[in-house]
Protein backbone atom coordinates (compact mmCIF):
# COMPACT_ATOMS: atom_id res chain seq x y z
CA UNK A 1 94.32 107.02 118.72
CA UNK A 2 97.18 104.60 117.59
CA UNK A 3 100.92 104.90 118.72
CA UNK A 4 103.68 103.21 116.70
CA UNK A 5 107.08 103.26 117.80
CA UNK A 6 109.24 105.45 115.25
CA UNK A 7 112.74 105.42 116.34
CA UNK A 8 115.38 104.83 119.00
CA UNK A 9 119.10 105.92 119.43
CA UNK A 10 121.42 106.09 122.70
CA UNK A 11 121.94 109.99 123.77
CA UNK A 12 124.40 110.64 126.46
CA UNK A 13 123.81 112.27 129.82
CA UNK A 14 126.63 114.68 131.02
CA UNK A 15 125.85 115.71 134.89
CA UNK A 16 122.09 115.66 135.35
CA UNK A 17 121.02 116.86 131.77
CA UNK A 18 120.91 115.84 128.55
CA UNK A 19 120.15 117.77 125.72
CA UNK A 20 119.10 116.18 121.80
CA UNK A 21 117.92 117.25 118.77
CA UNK A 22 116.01 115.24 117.08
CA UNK A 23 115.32 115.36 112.94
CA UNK A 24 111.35 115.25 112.29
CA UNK A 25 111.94 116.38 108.54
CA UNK A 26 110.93 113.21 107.34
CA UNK A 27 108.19 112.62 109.22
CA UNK A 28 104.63 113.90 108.20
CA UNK A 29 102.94 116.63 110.16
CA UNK A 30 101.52 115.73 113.53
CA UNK A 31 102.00 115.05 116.83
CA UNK A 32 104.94 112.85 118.21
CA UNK A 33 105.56 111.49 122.00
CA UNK A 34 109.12 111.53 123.07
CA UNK A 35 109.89 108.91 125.59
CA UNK A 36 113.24 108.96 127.52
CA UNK A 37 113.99 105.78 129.06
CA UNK A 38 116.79 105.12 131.38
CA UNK A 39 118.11 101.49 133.32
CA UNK A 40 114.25 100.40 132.01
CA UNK A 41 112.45 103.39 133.57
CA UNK A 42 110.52 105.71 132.01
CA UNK A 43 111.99 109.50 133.05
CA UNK A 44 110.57 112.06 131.19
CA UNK A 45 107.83 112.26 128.32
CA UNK A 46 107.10 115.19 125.72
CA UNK A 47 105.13 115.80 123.40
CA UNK A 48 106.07 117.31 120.06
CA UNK A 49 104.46 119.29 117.49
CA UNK A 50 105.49 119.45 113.71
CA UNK A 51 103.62 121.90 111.48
């Protein structure tokens, strides 16, 4: 399996969540890994489907 890094942007937190959207509509179908990196630590990971 090969990961490539696809994109980054800054997002925000207000309080203790944060909430994104992100636009996959020129990506091919697959699955994509979002990783959510704050101060250098990794905090969450997901993992996202487009049909």
């Amino acid at each position: 399996m090969v990961f490539r890094f696809l994109i980054q942007f800054p997002i925000t937190a207000l309080g203790s969540s944060v909430q994104t959207q992100i636009d996959l509509s020129h990506y091919a179908a697959g699955v994509y890994f979002v990783k959510a990196v704050a101060d250098g630590n990794v905090v969450a990971v997901r993992k996202m489907v487009k049909q």
